[in-house]
PDB file of N, CA and C in Angstrom:
ATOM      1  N   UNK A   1     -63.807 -15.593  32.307  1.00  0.00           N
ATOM      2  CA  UNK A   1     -63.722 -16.499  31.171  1.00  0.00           C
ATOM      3  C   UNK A   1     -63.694 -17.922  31.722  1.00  0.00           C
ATOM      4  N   UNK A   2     -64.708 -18.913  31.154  1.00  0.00           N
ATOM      5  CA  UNK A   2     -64.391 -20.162  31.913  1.00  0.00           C
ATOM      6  C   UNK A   2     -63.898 -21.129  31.113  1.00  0.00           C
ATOM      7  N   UNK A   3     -63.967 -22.260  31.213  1.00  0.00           N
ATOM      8  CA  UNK A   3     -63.704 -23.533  30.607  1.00  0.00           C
ATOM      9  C   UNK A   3     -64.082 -23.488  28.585  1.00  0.00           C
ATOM     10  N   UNK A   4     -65.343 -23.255  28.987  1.00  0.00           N
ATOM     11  CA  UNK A   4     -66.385 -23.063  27.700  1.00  0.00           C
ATOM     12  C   UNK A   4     -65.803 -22.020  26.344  1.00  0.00           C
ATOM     13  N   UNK A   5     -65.520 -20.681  26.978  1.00  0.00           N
ATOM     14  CA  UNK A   5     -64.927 -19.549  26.473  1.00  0.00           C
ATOM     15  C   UNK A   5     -63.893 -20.228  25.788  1.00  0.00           C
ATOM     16  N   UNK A   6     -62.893 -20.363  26.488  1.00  0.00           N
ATOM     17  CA  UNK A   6     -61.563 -20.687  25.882  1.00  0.00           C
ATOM     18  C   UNK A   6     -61.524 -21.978  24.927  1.00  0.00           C
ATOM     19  N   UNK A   7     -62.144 -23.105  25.437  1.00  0.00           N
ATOM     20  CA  UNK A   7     -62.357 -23.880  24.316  1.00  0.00           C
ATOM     21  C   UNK A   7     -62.665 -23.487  23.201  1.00  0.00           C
ATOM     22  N   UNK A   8     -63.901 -22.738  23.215  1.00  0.00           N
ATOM     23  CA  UNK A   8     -64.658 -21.918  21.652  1.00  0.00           C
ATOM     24  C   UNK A   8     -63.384 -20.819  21.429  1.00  0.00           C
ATOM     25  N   UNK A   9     -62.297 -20.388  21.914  1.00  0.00           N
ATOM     26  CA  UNK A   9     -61.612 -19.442  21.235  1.00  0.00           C
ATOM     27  C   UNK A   9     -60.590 -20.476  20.151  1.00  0.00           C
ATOM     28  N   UNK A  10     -59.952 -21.638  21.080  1.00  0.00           N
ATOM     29  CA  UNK A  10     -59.117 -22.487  20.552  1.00  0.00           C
ATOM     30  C   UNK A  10     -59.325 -22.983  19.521  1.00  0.00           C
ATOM     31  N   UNK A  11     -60.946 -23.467  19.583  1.00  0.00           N
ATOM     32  CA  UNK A  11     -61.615 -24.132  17.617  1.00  0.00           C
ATOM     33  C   UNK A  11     -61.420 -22.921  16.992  1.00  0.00           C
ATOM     34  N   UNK A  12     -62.000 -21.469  17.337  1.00  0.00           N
ATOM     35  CA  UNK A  12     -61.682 -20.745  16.128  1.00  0.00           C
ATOM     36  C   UNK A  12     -60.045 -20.555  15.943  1.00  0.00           C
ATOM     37  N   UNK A  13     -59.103 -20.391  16.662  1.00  0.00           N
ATOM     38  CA  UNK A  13     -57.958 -20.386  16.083  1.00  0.00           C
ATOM     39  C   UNK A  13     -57.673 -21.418  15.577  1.00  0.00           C
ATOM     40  N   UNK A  14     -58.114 -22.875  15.915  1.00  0.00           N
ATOM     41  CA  UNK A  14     -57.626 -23.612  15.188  1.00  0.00           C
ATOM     42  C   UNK A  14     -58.535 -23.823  13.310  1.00  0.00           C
ATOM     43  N   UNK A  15     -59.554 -23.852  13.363  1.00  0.00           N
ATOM     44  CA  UNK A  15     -60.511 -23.497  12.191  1.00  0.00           C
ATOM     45  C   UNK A  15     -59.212 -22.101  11.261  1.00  0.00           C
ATOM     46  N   UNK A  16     -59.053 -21.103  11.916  1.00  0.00           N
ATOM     47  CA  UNK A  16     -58.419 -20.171  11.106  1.00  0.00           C
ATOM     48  C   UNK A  16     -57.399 -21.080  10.827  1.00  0.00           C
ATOM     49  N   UNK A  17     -56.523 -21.189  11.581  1.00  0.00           N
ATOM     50  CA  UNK A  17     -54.670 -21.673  11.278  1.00  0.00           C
ATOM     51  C   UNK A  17     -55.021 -23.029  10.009  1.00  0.00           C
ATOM     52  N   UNK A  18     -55.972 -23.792   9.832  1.00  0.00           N
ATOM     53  CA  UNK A  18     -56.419 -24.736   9.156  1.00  0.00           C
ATOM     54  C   UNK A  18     -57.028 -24.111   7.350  1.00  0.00           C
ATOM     55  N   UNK A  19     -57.425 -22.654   7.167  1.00  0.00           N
ATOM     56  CA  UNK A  19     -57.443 -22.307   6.568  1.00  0.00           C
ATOM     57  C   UNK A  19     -56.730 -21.343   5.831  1.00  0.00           C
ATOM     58  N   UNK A  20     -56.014 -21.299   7.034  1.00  0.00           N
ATOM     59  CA  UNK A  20     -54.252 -20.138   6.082  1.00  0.00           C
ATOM     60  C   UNK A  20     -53.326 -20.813   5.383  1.00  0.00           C
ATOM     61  N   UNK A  21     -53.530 -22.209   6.204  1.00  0.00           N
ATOM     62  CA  UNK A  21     -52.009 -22.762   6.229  1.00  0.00           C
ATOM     63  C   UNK A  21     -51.850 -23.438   4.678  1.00  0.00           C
ATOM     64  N   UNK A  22     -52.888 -23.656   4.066  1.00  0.00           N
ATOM     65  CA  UNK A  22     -52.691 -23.389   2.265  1.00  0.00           C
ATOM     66  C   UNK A  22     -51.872 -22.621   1.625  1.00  0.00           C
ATOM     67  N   UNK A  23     -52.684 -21.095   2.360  1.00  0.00           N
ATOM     68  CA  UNK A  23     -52.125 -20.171   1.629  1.00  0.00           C
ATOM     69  C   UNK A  23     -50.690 -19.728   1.393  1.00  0.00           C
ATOM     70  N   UNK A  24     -50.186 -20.020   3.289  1.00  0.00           N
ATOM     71  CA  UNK A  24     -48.927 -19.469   4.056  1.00  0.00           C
ATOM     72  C   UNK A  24     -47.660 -20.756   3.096  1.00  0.00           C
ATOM     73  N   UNK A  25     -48.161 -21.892   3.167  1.00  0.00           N
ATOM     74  CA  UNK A  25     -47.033 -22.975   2.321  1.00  0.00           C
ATOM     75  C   UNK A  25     -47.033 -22.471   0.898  1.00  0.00           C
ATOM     76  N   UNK A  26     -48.353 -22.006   0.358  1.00  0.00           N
ATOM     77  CA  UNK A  26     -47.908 -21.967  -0.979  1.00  0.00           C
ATOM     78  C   UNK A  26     -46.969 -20.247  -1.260  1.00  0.00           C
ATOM     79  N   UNK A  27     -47.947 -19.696  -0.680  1.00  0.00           N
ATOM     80  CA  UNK A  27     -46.320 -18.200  -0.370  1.00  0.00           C
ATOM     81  C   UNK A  27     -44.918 -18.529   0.009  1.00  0.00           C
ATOM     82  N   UNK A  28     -44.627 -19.402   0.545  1.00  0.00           N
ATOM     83  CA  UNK A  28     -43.033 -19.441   0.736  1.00  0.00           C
ATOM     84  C   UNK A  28     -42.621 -20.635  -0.430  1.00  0.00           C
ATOM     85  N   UNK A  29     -43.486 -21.436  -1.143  1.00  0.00           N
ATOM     86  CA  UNK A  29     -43.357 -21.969  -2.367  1.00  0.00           C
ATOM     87  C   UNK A  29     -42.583 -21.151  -3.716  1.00  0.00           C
ATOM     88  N   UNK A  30     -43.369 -20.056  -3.452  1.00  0.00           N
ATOM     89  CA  UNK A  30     -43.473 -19.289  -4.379  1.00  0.00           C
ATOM     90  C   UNK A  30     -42.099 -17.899  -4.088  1.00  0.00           C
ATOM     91  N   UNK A  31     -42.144 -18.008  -3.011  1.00  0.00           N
ATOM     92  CA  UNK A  31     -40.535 -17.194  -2.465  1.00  0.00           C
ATOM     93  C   UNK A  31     -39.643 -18.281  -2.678  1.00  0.00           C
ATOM     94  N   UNK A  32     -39.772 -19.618  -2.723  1.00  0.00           N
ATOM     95  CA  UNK A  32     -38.648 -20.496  -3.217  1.00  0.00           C
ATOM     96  C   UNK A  32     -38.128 -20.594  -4.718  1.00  0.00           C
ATOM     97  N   UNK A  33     -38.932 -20.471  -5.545  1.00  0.00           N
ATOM     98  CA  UNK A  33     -39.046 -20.782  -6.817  1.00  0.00           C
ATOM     99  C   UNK A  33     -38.728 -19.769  -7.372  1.00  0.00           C
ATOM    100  N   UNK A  34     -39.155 -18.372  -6.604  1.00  0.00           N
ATOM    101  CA  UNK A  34     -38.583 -16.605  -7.389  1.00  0.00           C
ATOM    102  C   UNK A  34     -36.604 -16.874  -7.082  1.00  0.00           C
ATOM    103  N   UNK A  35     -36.828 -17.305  -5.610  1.00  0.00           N
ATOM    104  CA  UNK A  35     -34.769 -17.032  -5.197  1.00  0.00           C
ATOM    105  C   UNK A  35     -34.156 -18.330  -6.365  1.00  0.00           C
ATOM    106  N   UNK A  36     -34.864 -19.475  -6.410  1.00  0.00           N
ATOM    107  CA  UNK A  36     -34.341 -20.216  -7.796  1.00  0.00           C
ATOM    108  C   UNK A  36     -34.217 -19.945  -9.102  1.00  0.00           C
ATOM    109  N   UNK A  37     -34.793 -18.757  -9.741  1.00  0.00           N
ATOM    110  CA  UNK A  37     -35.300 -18.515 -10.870  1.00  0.00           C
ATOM    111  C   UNK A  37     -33.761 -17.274 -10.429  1.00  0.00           C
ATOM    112  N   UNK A  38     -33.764 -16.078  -9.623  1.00  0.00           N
ATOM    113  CA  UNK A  38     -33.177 -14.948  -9.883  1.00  0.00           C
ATOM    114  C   UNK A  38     -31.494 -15.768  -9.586  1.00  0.00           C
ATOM    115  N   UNK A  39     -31.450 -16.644  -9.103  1.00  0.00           N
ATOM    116  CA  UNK A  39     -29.795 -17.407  -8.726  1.00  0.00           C
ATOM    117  C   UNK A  39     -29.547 -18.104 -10.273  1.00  0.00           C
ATOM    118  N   UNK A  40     -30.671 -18.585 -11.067  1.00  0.00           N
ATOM    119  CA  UNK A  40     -30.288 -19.033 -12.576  1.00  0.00           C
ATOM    120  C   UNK A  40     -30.449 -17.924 -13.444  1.00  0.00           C
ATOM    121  N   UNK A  41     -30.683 -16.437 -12.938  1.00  0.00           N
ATOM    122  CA  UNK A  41     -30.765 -15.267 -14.263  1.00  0.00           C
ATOM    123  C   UNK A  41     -29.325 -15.105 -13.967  1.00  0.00           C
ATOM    124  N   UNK A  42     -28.491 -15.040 -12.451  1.00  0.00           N
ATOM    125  CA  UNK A  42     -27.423 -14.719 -12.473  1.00  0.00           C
ATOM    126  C   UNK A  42     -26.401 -15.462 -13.051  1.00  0.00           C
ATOM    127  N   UNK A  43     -26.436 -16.374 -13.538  1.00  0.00           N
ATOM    128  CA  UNK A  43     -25.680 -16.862 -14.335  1.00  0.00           C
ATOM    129  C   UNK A  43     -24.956 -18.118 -13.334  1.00  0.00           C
ATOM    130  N   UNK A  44     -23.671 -19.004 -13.591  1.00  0.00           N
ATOM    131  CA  UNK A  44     -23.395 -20.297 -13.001  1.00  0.00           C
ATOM    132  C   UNK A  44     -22.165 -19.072 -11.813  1.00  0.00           C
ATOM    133  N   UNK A  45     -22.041 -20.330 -10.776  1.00  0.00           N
ATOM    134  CA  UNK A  45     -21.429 -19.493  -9.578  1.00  0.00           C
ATOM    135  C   UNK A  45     -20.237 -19.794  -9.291  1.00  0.00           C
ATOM    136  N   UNK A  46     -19.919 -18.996  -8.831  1.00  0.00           N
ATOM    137  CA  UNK A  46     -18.339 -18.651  -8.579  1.00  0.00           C
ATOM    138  C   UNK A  46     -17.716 -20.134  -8.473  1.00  0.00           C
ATOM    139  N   UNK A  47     -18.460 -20.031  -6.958  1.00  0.00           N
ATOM    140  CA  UNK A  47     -17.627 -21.304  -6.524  1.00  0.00           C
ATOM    141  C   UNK A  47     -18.091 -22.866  -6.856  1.00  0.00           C
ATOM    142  N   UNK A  48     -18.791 -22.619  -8.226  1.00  0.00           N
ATOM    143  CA  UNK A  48     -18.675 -23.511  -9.377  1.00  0.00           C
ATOM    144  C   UNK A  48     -17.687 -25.415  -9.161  1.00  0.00           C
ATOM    145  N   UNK A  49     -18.146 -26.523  -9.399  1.00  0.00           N
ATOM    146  CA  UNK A  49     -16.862 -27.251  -9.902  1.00  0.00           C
ATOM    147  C   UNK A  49     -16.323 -27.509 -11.027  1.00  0.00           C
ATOM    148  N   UNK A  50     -17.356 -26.276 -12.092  1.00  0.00           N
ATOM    149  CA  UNK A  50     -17.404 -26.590 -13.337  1.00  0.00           C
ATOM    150  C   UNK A  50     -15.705 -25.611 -13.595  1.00  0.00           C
ATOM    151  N   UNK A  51     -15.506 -24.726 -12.545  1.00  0.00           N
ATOM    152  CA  UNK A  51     -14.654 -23.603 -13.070  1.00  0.00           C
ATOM    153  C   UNK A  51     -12.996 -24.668 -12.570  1.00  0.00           C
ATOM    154  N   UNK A  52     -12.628 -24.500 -13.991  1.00  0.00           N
ATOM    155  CA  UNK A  52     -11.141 -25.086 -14.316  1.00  0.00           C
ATOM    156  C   UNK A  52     -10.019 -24.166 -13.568  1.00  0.00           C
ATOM    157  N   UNK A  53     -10.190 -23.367 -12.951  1.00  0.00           N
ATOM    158  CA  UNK A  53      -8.668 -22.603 -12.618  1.00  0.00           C
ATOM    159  C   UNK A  53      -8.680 -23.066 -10.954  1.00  0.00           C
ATOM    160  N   UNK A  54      -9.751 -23.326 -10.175  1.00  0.00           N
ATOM    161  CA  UNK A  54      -9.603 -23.572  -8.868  1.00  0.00           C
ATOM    162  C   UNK A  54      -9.555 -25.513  -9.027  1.00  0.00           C
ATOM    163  N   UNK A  55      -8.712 -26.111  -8.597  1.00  0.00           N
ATOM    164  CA  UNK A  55      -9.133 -27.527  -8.478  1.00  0.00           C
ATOM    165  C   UNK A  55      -9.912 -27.438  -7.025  1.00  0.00           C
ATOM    166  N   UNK A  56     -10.749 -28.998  -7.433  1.00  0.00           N
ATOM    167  CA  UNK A  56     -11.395 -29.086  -5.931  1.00  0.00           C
ATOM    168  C   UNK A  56     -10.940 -29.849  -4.768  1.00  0.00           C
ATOM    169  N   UNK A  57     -11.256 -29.412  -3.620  1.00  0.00           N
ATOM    170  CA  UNK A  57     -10.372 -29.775  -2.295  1.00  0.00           C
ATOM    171  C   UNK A  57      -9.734 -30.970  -2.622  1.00  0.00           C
ATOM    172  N   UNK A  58     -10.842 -32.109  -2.703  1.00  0.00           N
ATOM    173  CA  UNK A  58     -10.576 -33.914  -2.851  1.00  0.00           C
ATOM    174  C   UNK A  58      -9.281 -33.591  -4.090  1.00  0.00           C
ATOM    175  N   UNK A  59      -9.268 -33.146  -5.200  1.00  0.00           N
ATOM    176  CA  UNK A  59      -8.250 -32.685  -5.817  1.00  0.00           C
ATOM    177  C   UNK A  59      -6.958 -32.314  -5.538  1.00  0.00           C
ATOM    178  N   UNK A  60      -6.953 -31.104  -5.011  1.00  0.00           N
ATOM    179  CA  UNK A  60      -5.729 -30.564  -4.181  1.00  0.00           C
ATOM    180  C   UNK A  60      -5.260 -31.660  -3.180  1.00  0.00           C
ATOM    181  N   UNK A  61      -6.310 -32.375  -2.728  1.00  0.00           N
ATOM    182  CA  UNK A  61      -5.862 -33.295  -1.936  1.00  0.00           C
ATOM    183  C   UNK A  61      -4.780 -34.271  -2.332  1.00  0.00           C
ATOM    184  N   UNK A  62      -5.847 -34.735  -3.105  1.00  0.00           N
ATOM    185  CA  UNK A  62      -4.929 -36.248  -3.939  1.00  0.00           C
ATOM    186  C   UNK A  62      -4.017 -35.808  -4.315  1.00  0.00           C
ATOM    187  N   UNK A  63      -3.435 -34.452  -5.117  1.00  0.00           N
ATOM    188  CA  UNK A  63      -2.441 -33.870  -5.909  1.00  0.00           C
ATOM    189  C   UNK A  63      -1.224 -34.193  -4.490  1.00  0.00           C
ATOM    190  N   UNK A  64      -1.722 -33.471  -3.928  1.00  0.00           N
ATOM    191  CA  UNK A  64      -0.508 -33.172  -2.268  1.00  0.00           C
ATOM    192  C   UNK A  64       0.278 -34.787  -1.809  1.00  0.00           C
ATOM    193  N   UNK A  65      -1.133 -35.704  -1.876  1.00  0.00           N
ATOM    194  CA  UNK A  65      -0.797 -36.834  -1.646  1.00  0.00           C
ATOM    195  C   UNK A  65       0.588 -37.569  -2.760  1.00  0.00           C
ATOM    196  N   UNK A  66      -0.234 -37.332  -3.584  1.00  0.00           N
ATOM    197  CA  UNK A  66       0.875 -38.301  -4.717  1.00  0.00           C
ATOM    198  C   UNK A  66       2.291 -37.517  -5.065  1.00  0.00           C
ATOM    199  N   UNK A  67       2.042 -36.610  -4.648  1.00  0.00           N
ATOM    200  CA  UNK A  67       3.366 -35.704  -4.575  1.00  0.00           C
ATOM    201  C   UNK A  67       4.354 -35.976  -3.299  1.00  0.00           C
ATOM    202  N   UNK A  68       3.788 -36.240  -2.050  1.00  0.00           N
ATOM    203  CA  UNK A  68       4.379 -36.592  -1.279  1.00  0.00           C
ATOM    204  C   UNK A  68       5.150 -38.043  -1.177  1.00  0.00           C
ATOM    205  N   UNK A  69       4.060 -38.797  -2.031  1.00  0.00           N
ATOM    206  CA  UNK A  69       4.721 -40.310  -2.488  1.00  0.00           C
ATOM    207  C   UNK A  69       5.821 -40.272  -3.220  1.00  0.00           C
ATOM    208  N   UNK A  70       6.000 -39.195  -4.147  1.00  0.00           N
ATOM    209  CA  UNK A  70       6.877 -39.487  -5.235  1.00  0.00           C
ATOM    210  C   UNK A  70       8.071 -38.862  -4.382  1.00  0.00           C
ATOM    211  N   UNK A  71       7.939 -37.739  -3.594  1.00  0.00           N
ATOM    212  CA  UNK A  71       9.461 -37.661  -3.009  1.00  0.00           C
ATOM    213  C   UNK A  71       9.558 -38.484  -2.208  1.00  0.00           C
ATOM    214  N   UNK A  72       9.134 -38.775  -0.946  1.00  0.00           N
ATOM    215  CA  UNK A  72       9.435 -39.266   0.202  1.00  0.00           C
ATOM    216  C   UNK A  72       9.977 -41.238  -0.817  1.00  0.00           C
ATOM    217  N   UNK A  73       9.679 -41.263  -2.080  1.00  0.00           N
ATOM    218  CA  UNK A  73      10.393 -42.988  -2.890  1.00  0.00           C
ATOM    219  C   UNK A  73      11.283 -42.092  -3.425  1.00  0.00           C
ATOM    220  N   UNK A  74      12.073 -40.732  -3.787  1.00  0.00           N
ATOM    221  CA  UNK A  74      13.061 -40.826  -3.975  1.00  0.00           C
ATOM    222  C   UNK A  74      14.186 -40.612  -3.542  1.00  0.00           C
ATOM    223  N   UNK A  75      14.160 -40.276  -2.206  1.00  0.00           N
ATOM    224  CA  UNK A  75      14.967 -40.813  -1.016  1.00  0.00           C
ATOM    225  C   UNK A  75      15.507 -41.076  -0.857  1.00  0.00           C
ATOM    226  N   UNK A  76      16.841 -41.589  -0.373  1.00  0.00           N
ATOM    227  CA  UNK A  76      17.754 -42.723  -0.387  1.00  0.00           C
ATOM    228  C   UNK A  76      17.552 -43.339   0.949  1.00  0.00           C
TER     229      UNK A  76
END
């Protein structure tokens, strides 16, 4: 195989990879948009910030904080 060979193999792989690569982006398009579609049939998710019984971290946070203010001022 010389110089010549391998060049002419490289255009055709590259000629192919130039004509898949339509196809191959719009298939994982389309695997994106099915896992988006079946995550909104399942309904809203657990770990939600919409859900009222868990507060959220920054929440729990601040709560801990201002709690610690109010004892550590009543003190003597």
């Amino acid at each position: 195989m010389n110089a010549h060979d391998a060049l002419d193999t490289l255009a055709v792989l590259g000629v192919f990879l130039l004509m898949a690569l339509p196809s191959l982006i719009g298939h994982a398009h389309d695997r994106r948009i099915d896992r988006q579609l079946r995550r909104a049939e399942q309904g809203p998710d657990q770990n939600s910030s919409s859900n009222d019984t868990e507060p959220s971290t920054a929440t729990w946070y601040a709560d801990g904080r201002r709690s610690k203010k109010l004892v550590s001022s009543c003190t003597p």
